[in-house]
PDB file of N, CA and C in Angstrom:
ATOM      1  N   UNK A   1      93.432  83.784 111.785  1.00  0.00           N
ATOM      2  CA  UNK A   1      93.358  83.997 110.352  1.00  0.00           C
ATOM      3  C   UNK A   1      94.425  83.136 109.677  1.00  0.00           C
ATOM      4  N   UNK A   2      94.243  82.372 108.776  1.00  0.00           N
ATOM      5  CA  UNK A   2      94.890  81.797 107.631  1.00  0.00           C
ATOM      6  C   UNK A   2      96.364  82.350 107.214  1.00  0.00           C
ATOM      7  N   UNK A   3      97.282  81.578 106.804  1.00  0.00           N
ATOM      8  CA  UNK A   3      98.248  82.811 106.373  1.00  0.00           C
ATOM      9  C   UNK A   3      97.830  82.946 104.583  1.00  0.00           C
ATOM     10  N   UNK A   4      97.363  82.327 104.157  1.00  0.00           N
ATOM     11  CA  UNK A   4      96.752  83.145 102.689  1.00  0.00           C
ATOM     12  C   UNK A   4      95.851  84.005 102.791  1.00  0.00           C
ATOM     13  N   UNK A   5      94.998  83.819 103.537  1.00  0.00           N
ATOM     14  CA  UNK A   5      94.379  84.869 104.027  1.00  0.00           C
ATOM     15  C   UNK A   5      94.682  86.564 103.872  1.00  0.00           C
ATOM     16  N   UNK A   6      95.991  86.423 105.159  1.00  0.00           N
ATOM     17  CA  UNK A   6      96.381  87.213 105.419  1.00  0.00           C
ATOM     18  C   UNK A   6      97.255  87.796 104.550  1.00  0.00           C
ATOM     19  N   UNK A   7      97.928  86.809 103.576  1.00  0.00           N
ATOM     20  CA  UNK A   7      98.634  87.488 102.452  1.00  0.00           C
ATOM     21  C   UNK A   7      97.637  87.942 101.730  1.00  0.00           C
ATOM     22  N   UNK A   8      96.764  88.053 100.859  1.00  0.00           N
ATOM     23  CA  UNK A   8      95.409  88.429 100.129  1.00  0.00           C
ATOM     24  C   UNK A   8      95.270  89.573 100.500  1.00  0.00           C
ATOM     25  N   UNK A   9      94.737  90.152 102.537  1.00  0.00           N
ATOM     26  CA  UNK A   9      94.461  90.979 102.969  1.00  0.00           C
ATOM     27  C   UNK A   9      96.231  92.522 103.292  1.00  0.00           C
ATOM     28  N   UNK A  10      96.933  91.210 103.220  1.00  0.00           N
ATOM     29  CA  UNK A  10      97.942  92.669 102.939  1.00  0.00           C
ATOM     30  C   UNK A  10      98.301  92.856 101.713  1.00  0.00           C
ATOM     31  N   UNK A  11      98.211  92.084 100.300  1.00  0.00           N
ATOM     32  CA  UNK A  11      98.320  92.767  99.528  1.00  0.00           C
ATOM     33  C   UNK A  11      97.207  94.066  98.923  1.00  0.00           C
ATOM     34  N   UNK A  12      96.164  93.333  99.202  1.00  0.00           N
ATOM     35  CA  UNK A  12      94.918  94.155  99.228  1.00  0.00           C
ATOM     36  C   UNK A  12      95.131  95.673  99.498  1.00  0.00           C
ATOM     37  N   UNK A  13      95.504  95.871 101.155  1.00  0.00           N
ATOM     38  CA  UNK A  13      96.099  96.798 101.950  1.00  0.00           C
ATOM     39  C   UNK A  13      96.716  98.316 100.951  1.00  0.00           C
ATOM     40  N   UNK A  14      98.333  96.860 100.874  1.00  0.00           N
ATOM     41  CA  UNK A  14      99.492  97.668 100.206  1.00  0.00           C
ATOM     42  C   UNK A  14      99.098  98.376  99.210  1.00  0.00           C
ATOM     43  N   UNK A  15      98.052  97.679  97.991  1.00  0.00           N
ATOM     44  CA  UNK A  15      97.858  98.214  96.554  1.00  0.00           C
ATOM     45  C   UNK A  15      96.632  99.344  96.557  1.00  0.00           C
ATOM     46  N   UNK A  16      96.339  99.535  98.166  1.00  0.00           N
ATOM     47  CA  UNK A  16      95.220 101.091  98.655  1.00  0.00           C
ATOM     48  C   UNK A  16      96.169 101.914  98.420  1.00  0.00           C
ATOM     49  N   UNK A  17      95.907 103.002  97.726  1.00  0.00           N
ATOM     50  CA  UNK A  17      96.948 103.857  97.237  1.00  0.00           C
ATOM     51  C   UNK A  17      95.988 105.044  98.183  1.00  0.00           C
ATOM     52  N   UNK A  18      97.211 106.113  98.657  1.00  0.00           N
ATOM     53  CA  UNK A  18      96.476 107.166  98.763  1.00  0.00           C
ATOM     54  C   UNK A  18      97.360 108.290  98.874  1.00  0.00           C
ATOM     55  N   UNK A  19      96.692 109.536  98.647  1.00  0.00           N
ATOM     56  CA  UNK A  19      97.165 111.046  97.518  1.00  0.00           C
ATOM     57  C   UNK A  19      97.756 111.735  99.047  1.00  0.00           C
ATOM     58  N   UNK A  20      99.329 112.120  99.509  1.00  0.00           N
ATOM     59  CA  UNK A  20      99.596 112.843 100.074  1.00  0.00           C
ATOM     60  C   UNK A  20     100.483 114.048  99.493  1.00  0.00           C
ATOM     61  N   UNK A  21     100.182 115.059 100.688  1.00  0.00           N
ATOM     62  CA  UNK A  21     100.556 116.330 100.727  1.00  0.00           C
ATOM     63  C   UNK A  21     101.659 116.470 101.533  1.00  0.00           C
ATOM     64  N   UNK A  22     102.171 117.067 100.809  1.00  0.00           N
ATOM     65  CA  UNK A  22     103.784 117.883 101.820  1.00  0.00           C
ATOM     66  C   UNK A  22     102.712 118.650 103.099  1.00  0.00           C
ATOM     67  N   UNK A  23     103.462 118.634 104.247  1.00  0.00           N
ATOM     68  CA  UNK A  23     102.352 118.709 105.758  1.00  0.00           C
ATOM     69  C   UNK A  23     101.500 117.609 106.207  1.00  0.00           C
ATOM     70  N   UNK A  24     101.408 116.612 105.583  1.00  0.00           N
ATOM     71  CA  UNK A  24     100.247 116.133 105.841  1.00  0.00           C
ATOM     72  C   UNK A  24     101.289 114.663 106.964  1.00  0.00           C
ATOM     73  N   UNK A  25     100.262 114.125 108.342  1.00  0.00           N
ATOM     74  CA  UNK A  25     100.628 113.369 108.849  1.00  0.00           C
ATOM     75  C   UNK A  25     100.038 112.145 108.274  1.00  0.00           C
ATOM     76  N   UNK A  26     101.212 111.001 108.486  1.00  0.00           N
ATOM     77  CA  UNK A  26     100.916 109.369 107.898  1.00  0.00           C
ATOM     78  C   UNK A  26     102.064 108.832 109.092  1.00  0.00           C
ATOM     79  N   UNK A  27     101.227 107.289 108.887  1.00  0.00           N
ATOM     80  CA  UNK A  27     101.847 106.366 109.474  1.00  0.00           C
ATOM     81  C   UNK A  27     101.513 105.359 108.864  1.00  0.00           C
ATOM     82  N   UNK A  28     102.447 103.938 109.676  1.00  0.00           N
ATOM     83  CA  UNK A  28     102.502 102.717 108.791  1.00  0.00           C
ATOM     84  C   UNK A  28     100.924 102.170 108.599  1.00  0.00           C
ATOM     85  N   UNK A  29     101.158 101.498 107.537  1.00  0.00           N
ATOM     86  CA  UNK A  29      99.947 100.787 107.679  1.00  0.00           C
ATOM     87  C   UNK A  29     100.015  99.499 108.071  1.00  0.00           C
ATOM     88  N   UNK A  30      98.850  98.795 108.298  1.00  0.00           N
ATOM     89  CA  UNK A  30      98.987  97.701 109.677  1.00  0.00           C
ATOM     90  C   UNK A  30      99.949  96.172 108.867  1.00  0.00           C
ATOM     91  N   UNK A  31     100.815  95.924 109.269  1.00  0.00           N
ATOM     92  CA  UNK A  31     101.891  95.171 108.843  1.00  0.00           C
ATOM     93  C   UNK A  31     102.363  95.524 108.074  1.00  0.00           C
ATOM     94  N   UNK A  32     102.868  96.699 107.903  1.00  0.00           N
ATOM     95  CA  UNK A  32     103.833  97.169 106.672  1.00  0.00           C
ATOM     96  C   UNK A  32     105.094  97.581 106.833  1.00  0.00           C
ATOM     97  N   UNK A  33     105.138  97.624 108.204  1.00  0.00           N
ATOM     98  CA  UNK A  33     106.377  98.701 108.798  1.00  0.00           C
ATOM     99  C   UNK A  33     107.664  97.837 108.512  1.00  0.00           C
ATOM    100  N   UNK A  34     108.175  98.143 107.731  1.00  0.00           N
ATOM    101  CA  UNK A  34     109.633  96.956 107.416  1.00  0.00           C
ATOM    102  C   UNK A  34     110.877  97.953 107.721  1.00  0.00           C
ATOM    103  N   UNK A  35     111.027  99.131 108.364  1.00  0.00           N
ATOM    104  CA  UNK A  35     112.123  99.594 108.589  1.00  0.00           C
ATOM    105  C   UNK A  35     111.529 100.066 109.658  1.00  0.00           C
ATOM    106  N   UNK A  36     112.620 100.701 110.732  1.00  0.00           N
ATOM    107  CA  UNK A  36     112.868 101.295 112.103  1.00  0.00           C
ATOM    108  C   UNK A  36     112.074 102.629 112.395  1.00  0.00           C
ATOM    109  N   UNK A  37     112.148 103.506 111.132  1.00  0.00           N
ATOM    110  CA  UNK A  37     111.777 104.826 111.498  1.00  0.00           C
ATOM    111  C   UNK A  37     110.862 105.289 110.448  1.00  0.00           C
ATOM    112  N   UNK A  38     109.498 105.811 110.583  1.00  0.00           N
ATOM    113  CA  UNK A  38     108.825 105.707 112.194  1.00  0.00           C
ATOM    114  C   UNK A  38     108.749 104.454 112.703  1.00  0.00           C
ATOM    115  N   UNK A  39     108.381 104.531 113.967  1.00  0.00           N
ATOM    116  CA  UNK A  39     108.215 103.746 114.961  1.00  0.00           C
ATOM    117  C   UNK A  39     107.011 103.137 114.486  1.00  0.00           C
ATOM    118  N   UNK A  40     106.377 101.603 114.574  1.00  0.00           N
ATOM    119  CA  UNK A  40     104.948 101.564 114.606  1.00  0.00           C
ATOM    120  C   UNK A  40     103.597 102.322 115.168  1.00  0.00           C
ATOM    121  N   UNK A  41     103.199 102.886 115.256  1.00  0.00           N
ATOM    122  CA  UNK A  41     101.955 103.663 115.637  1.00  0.00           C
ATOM    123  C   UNK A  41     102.825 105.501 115.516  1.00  0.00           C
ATOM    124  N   UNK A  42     103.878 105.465 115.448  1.00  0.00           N
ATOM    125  CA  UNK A  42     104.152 106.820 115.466  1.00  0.00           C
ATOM    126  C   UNK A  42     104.146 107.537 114.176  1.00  0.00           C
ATOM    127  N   UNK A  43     104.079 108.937 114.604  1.00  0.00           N
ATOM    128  CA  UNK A  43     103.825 109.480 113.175  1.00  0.00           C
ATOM    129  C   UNK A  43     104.752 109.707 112.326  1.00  0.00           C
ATOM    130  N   UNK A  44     104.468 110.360 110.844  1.00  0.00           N
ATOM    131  CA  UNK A  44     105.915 111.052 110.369  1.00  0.00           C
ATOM    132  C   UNK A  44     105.233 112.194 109.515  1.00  0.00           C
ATOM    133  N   UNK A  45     105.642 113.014 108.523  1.00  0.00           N
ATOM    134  CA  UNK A  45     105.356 114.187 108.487  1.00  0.00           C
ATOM    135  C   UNK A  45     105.899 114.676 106.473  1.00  0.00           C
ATOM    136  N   UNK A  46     104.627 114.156 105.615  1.00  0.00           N
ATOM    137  CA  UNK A  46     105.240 113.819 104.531  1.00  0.00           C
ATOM    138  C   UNK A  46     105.985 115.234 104.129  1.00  0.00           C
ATOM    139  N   UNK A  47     107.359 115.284 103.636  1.00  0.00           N
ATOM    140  CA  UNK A  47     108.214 116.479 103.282  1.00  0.00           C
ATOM    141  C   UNK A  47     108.053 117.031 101.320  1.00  0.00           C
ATOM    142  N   UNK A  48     108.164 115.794 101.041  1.00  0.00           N
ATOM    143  CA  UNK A  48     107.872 115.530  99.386  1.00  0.00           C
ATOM    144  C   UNK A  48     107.459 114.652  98.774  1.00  0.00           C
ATOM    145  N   UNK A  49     106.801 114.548  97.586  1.00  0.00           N
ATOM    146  CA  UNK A  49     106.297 113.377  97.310  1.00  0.00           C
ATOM    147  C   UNK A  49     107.255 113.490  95.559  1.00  0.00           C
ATOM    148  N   UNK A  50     107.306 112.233  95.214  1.00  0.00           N
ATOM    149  CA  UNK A  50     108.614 112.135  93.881  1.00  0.00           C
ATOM    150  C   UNK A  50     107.692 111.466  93.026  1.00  0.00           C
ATOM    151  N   UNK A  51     107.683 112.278  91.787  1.00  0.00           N
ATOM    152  CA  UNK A  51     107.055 112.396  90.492  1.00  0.00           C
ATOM    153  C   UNK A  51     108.090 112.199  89.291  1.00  0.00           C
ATOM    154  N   UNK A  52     108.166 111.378  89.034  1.00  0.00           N
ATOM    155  CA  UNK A  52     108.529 109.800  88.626  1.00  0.00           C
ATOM    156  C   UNK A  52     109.220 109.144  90.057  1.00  0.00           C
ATOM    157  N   UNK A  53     108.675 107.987  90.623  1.00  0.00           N
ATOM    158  CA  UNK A  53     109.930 107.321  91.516  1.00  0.00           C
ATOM    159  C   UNK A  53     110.822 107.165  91.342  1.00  0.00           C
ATOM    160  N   UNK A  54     111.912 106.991  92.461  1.00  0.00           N
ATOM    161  CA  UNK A  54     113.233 106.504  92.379  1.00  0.00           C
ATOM    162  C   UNK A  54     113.224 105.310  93.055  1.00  0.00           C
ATOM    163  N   UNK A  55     114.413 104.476  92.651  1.00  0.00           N
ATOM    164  CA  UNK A  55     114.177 102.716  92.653  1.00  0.00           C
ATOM    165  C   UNK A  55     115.627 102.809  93.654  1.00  0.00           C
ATOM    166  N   UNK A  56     115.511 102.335  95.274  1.00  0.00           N
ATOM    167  CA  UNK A  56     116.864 101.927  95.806  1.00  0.00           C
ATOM    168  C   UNK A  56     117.350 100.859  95.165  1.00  0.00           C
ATOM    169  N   UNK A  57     118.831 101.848  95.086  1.00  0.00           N
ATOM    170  CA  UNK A  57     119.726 100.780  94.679  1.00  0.00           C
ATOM    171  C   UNK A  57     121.260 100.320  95.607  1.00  0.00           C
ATOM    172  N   UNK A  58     120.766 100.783  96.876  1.00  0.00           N
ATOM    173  CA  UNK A  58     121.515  99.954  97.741  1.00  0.00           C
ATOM    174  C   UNK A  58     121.866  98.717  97.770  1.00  0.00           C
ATOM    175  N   UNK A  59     120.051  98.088  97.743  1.00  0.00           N
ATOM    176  CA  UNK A  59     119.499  96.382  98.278  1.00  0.00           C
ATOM    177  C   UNK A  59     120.561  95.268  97.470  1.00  0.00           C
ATOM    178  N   UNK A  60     120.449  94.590  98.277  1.00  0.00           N
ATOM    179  CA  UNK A  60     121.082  93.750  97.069  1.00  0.00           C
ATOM    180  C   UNK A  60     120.182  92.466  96.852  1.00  0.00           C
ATOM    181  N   UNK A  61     120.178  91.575  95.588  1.00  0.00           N
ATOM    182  CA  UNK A  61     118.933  90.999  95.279  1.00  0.00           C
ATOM    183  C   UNK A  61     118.835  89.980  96.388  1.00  0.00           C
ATOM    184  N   UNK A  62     117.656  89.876  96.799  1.00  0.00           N
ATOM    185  CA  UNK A  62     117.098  88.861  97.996  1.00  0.00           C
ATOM    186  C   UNK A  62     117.060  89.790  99.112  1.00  0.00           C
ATOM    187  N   UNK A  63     117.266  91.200  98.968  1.00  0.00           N
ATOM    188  CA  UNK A  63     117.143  92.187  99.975  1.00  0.00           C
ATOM    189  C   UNK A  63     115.640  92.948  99.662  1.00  0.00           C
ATOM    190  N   UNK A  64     114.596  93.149 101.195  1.00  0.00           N
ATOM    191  CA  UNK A  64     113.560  93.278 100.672  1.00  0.00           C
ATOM    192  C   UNK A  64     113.671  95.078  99.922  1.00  0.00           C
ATOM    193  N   UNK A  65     114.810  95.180 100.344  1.00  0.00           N
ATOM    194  CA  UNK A  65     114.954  96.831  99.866  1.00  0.00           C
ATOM    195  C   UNK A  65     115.130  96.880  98.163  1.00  0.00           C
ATOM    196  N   UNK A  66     115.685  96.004  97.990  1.00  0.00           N
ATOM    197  CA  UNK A  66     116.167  95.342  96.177  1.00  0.00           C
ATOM    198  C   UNK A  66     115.471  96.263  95.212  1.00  0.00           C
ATOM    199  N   UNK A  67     115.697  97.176  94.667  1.00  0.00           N
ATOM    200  CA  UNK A  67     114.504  98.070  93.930  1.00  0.00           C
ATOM    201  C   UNK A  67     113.052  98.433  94.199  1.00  0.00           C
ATOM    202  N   UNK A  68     113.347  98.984  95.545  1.00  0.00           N
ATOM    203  CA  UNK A  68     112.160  99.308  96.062  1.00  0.00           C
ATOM    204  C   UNK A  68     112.100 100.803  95.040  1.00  0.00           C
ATOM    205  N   UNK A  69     110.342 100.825  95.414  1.00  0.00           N
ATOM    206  CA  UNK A  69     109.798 102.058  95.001  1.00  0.00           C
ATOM    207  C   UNK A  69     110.069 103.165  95.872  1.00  0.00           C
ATOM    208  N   UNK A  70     110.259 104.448  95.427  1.00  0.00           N
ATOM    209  CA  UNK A  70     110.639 105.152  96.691  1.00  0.00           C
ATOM    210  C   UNK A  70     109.919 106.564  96.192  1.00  0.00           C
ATOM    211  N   UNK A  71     108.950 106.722  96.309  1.00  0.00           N
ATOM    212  CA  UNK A  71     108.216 107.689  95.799  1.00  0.00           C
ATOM    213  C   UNK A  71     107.848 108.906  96.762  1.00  0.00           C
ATOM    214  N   UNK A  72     108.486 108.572  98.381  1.00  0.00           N
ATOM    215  CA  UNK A  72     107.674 110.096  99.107  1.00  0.00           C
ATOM    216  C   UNK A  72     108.913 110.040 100.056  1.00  0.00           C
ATOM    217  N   UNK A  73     109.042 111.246 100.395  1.00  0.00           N
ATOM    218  CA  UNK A  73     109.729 111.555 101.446  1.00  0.00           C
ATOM    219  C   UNK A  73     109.286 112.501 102.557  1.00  0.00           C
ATOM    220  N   UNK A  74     109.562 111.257 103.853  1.00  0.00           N
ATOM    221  CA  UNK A  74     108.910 111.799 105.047  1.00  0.00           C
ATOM    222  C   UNK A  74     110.233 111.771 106.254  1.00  0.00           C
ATOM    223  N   UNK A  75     109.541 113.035 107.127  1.00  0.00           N
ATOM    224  CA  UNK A  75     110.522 113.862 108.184  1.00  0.00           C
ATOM    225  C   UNK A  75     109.674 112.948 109.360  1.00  0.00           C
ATOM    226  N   UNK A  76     110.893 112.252 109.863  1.00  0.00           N
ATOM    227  CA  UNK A  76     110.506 112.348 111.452  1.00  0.00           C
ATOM    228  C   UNK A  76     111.178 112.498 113.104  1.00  0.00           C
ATOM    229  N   UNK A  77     111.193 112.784 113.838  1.00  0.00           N
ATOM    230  CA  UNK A  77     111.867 112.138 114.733  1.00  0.00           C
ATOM    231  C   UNK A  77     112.318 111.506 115.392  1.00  0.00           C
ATOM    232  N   UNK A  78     114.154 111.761 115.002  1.00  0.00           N
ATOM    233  CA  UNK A  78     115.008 110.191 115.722  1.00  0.00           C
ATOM    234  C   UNK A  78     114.779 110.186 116.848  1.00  0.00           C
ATOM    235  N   UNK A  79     115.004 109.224 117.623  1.00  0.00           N
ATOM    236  CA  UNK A  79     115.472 109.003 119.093  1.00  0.00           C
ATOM    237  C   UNK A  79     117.145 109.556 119.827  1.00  0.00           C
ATOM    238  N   UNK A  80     117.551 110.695 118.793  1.00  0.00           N
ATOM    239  CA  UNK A  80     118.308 111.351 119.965  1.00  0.00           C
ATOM    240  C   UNK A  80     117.698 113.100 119.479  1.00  0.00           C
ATOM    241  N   UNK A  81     116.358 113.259 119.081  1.00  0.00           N
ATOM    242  CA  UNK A  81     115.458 114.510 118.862  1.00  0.00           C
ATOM    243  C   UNK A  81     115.616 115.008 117.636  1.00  0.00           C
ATOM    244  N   UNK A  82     116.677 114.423 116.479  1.00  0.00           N
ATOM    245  CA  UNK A  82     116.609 114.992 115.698  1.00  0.00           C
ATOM    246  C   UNK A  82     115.625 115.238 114.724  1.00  0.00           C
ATOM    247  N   UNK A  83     115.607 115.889 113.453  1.00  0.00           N
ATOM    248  CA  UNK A  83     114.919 115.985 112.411  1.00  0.00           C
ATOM    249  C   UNK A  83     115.202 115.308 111.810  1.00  0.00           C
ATOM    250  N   UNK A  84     115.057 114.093 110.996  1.00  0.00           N
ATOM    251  CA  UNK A  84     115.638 113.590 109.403  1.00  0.00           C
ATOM    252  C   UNK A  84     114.095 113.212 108.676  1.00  0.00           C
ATOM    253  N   UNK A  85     115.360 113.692 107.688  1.00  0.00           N
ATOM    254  CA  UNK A  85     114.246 112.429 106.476  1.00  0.00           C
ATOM    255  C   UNK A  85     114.673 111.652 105.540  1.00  0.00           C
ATOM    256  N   UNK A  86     113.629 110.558 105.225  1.00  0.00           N
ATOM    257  CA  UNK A  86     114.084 108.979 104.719  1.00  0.00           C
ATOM    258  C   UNK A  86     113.091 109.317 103.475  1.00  0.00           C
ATOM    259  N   UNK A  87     113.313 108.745 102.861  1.00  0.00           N
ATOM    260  CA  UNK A  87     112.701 108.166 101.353  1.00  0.00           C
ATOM    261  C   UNK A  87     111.666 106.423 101.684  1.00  0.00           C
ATOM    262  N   UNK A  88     110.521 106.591 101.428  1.00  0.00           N
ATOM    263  CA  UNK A  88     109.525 105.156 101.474  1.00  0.00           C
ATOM    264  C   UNK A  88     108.947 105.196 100.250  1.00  0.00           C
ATOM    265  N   UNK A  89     107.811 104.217 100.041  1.00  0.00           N
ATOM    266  CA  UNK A  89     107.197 103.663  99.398  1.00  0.00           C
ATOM    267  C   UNK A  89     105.738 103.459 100.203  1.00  0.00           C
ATOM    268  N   UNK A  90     105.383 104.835  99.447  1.00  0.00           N
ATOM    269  CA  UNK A  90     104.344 105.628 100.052  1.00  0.00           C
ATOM    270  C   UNK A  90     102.996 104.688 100.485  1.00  0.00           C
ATOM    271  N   UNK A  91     102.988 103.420  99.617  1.00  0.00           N
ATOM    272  CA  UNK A  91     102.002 102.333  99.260  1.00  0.00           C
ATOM    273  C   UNK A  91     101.927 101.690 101.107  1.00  0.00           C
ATOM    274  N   UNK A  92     103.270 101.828 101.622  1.00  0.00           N
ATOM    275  CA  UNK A  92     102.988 101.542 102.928  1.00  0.00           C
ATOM    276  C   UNK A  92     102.824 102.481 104.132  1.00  0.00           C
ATOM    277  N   UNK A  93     101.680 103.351 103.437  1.00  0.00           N
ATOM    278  CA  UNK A  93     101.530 104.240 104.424  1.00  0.00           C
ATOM    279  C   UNK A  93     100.063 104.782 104.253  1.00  0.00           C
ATOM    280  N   UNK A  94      99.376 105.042 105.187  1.00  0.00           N
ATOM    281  CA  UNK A  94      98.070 105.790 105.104  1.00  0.00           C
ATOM    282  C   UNK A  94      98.082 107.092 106.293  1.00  0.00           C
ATOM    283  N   UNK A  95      96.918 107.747 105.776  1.00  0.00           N
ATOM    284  CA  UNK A  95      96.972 108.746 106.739  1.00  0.00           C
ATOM    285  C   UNK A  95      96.839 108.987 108.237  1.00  0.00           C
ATOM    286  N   UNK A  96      97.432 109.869 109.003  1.00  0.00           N
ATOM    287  CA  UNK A  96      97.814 109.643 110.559  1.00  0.00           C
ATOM    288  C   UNK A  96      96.247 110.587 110.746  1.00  0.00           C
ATOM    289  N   UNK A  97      95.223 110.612 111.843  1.00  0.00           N
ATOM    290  CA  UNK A  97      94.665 111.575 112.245  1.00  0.00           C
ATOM    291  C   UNK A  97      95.628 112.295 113.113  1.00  0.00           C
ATOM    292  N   UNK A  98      95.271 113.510 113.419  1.00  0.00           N
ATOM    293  CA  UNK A  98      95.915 114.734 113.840  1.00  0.00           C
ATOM    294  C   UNK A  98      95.265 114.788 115.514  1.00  0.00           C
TER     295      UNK A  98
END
């Protein structure tokens, strides 16, 4: 595949919006995963979803984090068993089957 192509087909992707529930399982969607946790193919476990977003303001500009959207917050498990949860941008995520 082309790489315009493929840019076309992931923006395409990204701008599939879809409606989650606190309980409900999601994972990345296919090239979206730009941070560590979850894992690619693994699940996570949406906790809240944020009605107005909040914009990180960690990033610094030229950081892809730079005012990201941060609209849901999902629980998953670290790799030493814990529980946490992170704040995403729900746009890179679709639903996990169960």
């Amino acid at each position: 595949m082309k790489s315009s192509e493929k840019l076309k087909q992931c923006l395409l992707q990204f701008n599939t919006r879809h409606e989650f529930q606190p309980g409900q399982l999601v994972k990345w969607k296919h090239s979206m995963a730009h941070k560590n946790m979850p894992k690619e193919g693994d699940v996570a476990i949406v906790v809240e979803t944020i009605d107005p977003p909040i914009f990180d303001q960690e990033g610094r500009v030229g950081s892809s984090y730079f005012q990201e959207t941060l609209d849901i917050k999902l629980g998953v498990i670290a790799d030493d068993g814990i529980f946490r949860v992170y704040h995403y941008d729900s746009r890179r995520f679709m639903p996990a089957e169960e």
